[in-house]
Protein backbone atom coordinates (compact mmCIF):
# COMPACT_ATOMS: atom_id res chain seq x y z
CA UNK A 1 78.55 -6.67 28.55
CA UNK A 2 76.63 -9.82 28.49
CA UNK A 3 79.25 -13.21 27.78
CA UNK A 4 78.58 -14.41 24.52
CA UNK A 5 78.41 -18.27 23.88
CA UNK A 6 76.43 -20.75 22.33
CA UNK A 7 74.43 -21.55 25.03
CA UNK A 8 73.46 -17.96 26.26
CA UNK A 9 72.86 -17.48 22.90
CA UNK A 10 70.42 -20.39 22.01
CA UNK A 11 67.03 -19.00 20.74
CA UNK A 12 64.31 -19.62 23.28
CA UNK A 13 61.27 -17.98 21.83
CA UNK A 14 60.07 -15.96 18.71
CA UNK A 15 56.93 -13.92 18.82
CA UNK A 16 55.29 -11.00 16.78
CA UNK A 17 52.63 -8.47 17.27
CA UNK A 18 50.65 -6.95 14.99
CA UNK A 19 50.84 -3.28 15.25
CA UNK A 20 47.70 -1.28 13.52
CA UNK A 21 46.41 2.33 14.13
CA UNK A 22 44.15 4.70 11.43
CA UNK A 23 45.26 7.78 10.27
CA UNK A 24 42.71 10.17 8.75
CA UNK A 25 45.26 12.64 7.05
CA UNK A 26 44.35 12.26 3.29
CA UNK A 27 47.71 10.30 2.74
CA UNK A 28 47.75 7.82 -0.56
CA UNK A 29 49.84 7.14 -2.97
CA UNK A 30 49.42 6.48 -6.74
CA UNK A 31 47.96 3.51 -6.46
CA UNK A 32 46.04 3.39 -3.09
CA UNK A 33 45.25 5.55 -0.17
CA UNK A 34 46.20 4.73 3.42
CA UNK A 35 43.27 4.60 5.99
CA UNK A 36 45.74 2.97 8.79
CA UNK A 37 49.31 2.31 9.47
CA UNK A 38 50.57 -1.33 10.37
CA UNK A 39 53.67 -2.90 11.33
CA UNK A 40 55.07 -6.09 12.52
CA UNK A 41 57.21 -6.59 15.63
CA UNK A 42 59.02 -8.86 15.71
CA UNK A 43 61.13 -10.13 19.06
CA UNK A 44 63.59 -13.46 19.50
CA UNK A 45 64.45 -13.84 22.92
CA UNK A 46 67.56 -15.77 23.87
CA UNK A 47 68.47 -18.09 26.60
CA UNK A 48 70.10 -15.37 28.51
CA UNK A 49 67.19 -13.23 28.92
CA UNK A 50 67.87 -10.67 25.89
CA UNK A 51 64.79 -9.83 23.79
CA UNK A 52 65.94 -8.46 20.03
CA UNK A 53 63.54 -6.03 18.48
CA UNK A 54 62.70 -6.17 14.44
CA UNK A 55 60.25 -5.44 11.85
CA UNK A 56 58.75 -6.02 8.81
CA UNK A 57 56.89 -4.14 6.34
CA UNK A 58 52.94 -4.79 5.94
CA UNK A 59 51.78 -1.29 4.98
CA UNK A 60 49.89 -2.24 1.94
CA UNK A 61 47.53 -4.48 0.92
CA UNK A 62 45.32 -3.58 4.10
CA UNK A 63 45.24 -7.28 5.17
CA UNK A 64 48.58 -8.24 4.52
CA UNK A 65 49.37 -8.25 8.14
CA UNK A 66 47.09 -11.70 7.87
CA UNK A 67 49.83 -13.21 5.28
CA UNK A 68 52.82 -11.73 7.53
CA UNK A 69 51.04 -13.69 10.55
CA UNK A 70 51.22 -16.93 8.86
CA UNK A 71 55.04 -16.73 7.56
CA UNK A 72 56.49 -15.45 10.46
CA UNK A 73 54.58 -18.33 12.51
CA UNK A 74 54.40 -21.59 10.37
CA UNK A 75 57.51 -20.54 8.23
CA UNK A 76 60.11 -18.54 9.56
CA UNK A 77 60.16 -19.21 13.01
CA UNK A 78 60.11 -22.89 13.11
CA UNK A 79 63.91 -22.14 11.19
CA UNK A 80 65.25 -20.25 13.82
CA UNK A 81 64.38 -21.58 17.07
CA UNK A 82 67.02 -23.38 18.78
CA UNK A 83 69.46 -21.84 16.72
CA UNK A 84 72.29 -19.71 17.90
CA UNK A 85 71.35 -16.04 17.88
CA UNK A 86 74.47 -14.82 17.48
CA UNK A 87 75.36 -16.85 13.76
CA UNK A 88 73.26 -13.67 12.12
CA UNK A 89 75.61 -14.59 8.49
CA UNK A 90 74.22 -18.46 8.98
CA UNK A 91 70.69 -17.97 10.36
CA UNK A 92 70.13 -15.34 7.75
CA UNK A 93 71.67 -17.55 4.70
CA UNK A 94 69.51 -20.41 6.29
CA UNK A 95 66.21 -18.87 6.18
CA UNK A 96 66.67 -16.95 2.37
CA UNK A 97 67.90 -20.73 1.43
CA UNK A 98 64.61 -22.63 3.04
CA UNK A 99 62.56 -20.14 2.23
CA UNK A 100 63.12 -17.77 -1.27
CA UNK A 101 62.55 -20.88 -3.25
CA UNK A 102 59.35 -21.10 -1.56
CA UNK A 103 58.49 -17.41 -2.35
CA UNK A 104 59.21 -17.80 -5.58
CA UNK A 105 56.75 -20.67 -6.26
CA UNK A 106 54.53 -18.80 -4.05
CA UNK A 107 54.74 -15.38 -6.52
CA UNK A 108 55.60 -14.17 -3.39
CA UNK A 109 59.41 -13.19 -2.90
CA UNK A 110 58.67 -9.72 -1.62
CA UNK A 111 57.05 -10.45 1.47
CA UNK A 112 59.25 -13.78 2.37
CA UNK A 113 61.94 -11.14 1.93
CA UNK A 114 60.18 -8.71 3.97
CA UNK A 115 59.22 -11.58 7.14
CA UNK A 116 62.81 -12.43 6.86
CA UNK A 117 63.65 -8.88 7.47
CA UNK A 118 61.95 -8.67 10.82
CA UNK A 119 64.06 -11.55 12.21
CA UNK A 120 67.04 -10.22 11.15
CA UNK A 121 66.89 -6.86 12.20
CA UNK A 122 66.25 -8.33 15.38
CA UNK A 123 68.80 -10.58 15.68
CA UNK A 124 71.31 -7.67 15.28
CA UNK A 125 69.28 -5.74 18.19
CA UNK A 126 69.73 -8.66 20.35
CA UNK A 127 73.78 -9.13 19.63
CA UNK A 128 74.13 -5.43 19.87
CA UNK A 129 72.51 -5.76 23.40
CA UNK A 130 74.69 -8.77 24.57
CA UNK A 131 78.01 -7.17 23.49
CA UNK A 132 76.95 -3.12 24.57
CA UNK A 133 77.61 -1.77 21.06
CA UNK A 134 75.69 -0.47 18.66
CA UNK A 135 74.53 -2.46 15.33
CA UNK A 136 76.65 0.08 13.92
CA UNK A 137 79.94 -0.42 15.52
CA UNK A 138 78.49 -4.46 15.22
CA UNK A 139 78.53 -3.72 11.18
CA UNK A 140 82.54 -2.42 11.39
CA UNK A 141 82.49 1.23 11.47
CA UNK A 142 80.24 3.88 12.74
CA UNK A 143 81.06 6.85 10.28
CA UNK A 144 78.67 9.76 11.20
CA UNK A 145 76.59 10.88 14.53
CA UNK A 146 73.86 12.49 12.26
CA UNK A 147 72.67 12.67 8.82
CA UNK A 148 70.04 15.02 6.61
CA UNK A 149 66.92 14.21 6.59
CA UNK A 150 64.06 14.93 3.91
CA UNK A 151 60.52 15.22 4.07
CA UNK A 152 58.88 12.69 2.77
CA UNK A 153 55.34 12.03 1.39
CA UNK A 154 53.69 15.41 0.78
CA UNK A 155 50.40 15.48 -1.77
CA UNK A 156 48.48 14.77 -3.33
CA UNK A 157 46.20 17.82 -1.32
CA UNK A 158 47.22 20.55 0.23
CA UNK A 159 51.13 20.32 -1.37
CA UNK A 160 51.72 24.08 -0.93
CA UNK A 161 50.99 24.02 2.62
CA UNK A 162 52.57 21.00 3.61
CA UNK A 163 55.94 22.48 1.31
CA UNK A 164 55.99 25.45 3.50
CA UNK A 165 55.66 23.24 7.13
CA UNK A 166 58.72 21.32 5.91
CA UNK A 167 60.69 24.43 5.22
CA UNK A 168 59.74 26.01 8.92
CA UNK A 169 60.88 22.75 10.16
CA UNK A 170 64.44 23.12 8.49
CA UNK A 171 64.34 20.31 5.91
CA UNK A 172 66.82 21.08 2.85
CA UNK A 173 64.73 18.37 1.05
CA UNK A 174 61.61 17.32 0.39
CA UNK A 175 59.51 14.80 -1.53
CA UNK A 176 56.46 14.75 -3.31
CA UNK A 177 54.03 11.76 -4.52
CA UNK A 178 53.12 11.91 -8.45
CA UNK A 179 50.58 9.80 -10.42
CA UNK A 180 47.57 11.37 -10.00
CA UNK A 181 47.44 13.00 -13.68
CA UNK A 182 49.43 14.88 -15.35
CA UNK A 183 47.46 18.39 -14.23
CA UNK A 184 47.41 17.65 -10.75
CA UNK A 185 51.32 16.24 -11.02
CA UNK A 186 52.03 19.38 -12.58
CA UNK A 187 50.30 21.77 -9.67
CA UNK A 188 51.63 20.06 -6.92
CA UNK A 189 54.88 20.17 -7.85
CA UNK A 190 54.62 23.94 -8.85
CA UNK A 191 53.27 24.54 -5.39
CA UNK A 192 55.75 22.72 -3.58
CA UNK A 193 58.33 24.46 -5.47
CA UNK A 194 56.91 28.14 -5.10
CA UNK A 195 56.42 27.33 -1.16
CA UNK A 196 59.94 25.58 -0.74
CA UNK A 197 61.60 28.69 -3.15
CA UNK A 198 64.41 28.06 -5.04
CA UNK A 199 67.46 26.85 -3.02
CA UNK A 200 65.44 23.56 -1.70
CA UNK A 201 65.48 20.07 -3.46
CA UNK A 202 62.87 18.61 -4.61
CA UNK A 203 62.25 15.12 -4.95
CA UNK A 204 59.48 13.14 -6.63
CA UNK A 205 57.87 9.37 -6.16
CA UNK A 206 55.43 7.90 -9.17
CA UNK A 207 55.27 4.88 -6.92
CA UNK A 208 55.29 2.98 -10.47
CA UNK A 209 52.42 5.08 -12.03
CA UNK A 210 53.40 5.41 -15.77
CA UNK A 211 54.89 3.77 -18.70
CA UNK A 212 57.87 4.54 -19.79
CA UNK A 213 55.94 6.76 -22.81
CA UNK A 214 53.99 8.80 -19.86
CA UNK A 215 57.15 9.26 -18.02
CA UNK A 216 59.25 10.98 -20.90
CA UNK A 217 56.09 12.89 -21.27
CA UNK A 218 56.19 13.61 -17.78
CA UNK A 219 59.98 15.53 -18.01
CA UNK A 220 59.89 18.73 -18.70
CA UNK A 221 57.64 19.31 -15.77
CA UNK A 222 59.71 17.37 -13.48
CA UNK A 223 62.83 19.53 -14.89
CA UNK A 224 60.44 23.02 -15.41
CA UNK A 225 60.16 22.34 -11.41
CA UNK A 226 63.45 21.32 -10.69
CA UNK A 227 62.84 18.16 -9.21
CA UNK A 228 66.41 16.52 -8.27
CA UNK A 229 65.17 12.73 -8.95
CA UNK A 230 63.01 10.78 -9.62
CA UNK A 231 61.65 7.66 -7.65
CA UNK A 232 60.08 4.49 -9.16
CA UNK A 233 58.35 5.87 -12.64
CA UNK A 234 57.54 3.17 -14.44
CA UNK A 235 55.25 0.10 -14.06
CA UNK A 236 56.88 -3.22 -13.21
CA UNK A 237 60.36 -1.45 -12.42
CA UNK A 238 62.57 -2.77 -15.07
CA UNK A 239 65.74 -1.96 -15.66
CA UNK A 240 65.15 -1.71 -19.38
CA UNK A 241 62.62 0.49 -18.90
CA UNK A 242 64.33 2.56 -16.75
CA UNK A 243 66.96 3.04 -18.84
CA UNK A 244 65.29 3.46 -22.09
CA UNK A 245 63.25 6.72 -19.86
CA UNK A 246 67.10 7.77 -18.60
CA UNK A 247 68.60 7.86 -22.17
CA UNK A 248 65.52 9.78 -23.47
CA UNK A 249 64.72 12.16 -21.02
CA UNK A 250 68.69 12.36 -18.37
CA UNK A 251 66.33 12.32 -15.51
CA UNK A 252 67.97 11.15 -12.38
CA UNK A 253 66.14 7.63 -11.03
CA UNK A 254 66.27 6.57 -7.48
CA UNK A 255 64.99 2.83 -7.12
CA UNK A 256 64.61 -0.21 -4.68
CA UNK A 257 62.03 -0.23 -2.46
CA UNK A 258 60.47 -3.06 -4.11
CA UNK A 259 63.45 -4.83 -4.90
CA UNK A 260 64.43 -7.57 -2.55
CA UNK A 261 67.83 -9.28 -1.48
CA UNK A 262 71.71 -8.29 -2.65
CA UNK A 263 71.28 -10.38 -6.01
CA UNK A 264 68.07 -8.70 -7.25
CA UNK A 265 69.81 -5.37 -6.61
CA UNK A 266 73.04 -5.93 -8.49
CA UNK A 267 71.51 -4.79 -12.00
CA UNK A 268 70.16 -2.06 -11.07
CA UNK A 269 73.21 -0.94 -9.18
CA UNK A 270 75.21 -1.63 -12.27
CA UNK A 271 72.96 0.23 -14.33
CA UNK A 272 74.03 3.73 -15.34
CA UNK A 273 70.35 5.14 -15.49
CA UNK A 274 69.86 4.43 -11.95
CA UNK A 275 71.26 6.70 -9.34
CA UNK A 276 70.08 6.31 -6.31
CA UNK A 277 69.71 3.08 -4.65
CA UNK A 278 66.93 2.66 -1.71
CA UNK A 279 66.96 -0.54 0.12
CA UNK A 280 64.36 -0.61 2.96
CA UNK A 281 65.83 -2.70 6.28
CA UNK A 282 62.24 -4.09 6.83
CA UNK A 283 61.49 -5.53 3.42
CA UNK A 284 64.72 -6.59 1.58
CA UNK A 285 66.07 -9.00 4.11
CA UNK A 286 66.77 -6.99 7.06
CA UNK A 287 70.13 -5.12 7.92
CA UNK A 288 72.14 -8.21 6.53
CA UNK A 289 71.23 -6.86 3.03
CA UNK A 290 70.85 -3.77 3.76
CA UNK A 291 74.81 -3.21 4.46
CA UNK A 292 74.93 -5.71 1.82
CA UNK A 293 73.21 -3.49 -1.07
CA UNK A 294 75.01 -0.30 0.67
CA UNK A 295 78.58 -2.04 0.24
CA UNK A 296 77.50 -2.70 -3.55
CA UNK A 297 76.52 0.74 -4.30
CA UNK A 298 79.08 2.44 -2.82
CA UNK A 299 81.50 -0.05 -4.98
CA UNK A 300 79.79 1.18 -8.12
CA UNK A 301 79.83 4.96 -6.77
CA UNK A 302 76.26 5.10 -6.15
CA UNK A 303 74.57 7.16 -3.68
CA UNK A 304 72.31 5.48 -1.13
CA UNK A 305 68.83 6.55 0.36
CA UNK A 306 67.42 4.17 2.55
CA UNK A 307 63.43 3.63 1.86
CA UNK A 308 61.59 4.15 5.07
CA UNK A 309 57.86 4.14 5.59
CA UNK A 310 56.95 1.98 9.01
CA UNK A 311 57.19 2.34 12.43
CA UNK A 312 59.74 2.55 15.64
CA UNK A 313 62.15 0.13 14.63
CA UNK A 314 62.13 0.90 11.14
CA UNK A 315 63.21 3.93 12.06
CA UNK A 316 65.85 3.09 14.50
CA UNK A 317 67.12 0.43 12.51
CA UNK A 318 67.73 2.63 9.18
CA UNK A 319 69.09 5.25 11.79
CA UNK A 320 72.01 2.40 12.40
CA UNK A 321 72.29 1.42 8.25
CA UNK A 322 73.06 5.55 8.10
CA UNK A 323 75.71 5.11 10.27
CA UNK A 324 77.55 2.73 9.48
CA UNK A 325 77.20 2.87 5.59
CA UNK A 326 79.37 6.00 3.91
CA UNK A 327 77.69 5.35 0.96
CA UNK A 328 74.31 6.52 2.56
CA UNK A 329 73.58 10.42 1.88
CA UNK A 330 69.96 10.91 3.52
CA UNK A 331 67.47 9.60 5.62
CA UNK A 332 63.92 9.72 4.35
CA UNK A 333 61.37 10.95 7.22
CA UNK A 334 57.80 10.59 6.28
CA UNK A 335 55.95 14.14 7.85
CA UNK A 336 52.66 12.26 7.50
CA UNK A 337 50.30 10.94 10.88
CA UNK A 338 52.34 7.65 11.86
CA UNK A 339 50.98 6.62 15.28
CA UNK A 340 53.86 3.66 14.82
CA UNK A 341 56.80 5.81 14.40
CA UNK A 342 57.63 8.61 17.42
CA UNK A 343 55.03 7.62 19.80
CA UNK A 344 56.32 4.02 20.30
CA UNK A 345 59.71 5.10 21.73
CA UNK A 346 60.46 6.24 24.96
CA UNK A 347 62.86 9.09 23.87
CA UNK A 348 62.37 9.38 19.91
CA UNK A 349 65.33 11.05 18.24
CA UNK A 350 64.70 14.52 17.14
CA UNK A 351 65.69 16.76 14.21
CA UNK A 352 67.78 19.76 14.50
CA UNK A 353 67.96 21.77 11.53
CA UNK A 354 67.50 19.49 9.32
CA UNK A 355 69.22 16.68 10.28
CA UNK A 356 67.90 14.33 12.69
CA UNK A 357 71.11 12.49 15.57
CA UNK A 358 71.48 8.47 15.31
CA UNK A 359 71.31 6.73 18.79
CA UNK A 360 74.35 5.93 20.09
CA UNK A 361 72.89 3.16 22.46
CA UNK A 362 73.69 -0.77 22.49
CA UNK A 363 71.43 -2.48 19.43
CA UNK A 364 69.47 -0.79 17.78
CA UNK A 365 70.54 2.54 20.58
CA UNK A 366 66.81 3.40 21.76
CA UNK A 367 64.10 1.25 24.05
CA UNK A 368 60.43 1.00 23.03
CA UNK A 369 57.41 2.76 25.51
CA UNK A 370 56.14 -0.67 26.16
CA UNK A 371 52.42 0.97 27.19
CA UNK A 372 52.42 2.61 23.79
CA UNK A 373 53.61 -0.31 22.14
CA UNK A 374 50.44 -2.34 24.08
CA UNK A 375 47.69 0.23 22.84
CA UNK A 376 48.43 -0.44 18.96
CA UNK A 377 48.68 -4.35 19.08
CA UNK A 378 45.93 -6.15 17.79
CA UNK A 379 47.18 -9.52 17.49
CA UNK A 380 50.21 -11.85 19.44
CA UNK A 381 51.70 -14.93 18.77
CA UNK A 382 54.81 -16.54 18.93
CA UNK A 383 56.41 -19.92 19.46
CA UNK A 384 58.53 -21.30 22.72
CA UNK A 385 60.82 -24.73 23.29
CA UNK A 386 62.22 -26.73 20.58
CA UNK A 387 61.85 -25.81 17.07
CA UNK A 388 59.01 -27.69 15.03
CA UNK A 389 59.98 -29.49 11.61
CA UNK A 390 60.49 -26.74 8.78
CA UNK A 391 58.53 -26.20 5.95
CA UNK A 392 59.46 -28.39 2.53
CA UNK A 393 62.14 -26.97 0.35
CA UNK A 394 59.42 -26.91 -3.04
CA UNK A 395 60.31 -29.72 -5.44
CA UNK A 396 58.94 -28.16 -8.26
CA UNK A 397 61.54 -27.09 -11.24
């Protein structure tokens, strides 16, 4: 183990890379298709030598790896530079403070959140390294050595087939994207449930397609096809809505992928139409608020099921949140082409029947194949030496 003080622990540099590869497997969702996958890395490197690994979420628009570029550089880095690595409480509390107002003028919270995340996430990488644990036994407990996994992001072609690959795989679960009209909704989910048969759950995401009028309309198939829950139905994600389509229809809702930081998520938490709680490490502020928003849900007897659509560290880092959180039931693992995801890590976990084995190594437990990691960046940059003056707190009411 690496001693631990102030000094050793001074932050040194900050860089990013910007991670892109295309995928040409029909993926989209109900609002967009996916021509490429793209990713952040993130890395602070301490005075000791230590490099901490993050990321943060930049999978859609298609250029908002450009915006990410900009915040991590002129706005998030300047804030943390200099600073003590291993303060993750302060440093985190320090950028949401300097920089959520800032988002918020911007009409941009989500991906201030999500930059934030990257940092974060690495910042518990790099202590995990310096003491030998893992962020898991870092976050007080480490409560399970594996967890279920589901398949995630089948449709909207070719459901049937891609049901049956996820059964001869061993998944107990799987999920399917909705929103692309009712009568192609309503055969995809027939074919996923005819190829999974009866004994296999069945999720569904909207994605936010519908009102709350075309999502009560929308029941009895979901419930003709047993689908388990429900994930993001209704435009704009309010917890009104939500729960005026819960008390009409008793559909099960899973939520908060797009919902950023502890304090957004305590209503819906509190709500009793919403179920299942999804936090994503690489957009809601990182692992801080992650175990956060777990701790909360678990409080209100809530189950948890981390979002997770992005690359290596995503994965490895939501790997340690199912670990250490009791509250967390299931990992999501997207069956879709991710050149970002498996192929970036030297020795990427696997699943066994099912359920897929969390790293047991110090940080964030695996290391990164750094030729692999090379061929997908498009873009470096990153700042060295003493910390440049932050960016204005807004002054605007």
């Amino acid at each position: 183990m690496r001693g631990l003080n102030s000094a050793s622990g001074r932050i040194v540099g900050a860089r990013l890379r910007v991670l892109r590869a295309p995928v040409d497997d029909g993926i989209a969702m109900s609002f967009a298709p996916m021509a490429e996958r793209a990713t952040i890395l993130v890395e602070v490197e301490t005075a000791d030598g230590l490099v901490g690994r993050g990321e943060s979420w930049v999978n859609f628009p298609p250029w908002a790896f450009l915006e990410r570029v900009a915040t991590l550089r002129d706005g998030v880095f300047p804030l943390v530079l200099g600073e003590d690595a291993d303060a993750i409480t302060a440093l985190h509390s320090r950028l949401v403070s300097a920089l959520e107002p800032l988002g918020r003028q911007w009409g941009a919270p989500g991906p201030v959140m999500q930059a934030i995340s990257g940092v974060d996430i690495a910042l518990w990488d790099r202590r995990g390294l310096a003491m030998g644990r893992s962020v898991a036994e870092l976050a007080g407990r480490r409560v399970r050595e594996t967890v279920p996994a589901y398949a995630s992001s089948l449709g909207p072609a070719d459901v049937g087939s891609q049901a049956a690959h996820c059964r001869e795989l061993g998944f107990g679960a799987l999920k399917v994207k909705v929103g692309f009209g009712r009568q192609r909704d309503e055969d995809n989910l027939r074919q996923a449930r005819d190829a999974a048969g009866p004994d296999m759950a069945i999720f569904a995401d909207a994605n936010q397609a519908w009102s709350v009028d075309e999502a009560v309309a929308m029941a009895p198939v979901l419930w003709a096809c047993g689908v388990a829950w429900l994930e993001e139905p209704v435009r704009g994600n309010r917890v009104a809505d939500l729960e005026a389509l819960h008390a009409a229809t008793g559909l099960v809702i899973a939520t908060g992928e797009n919902v950023y930081g502890r304090e957004a998520f305590r209503k819906y938490v509190a709500s009793p139409a919403v179920a299942i709680v999804q936090p994503d490490v690489t957009k809601a502020g990182g692992l801080t608020e992650a175990l956060a928003v777990a701790e909360m849900a678990q409080a209100h007897g809530k189950a948890v099921a981390p979002h997770l659509y992005g690359g290596a560290i995503g994965l490895l880092a939501t790997l340690q949140l199912c670990a250490a959180m009791p509250a967390v039931t299931v990992l999501e693992y997207d069956v879709r082409s991710n050149p970002l995801r498996d192929a970036l890590l030297a020795s990427p976990p696997r699943l066994t029947g099912g359920r897929m084995a969390i790293p047991q190594g110090a940080g964030l437990g695996l290391a990164l194949d750094e030729a692999a990691v090379a061929a997908v960046t498009r873009q470096a940059e990153g700042l060295r030496g003493a910390p440049t003056t932050p960016p204005p707190r807004s002054s605007h009411p």
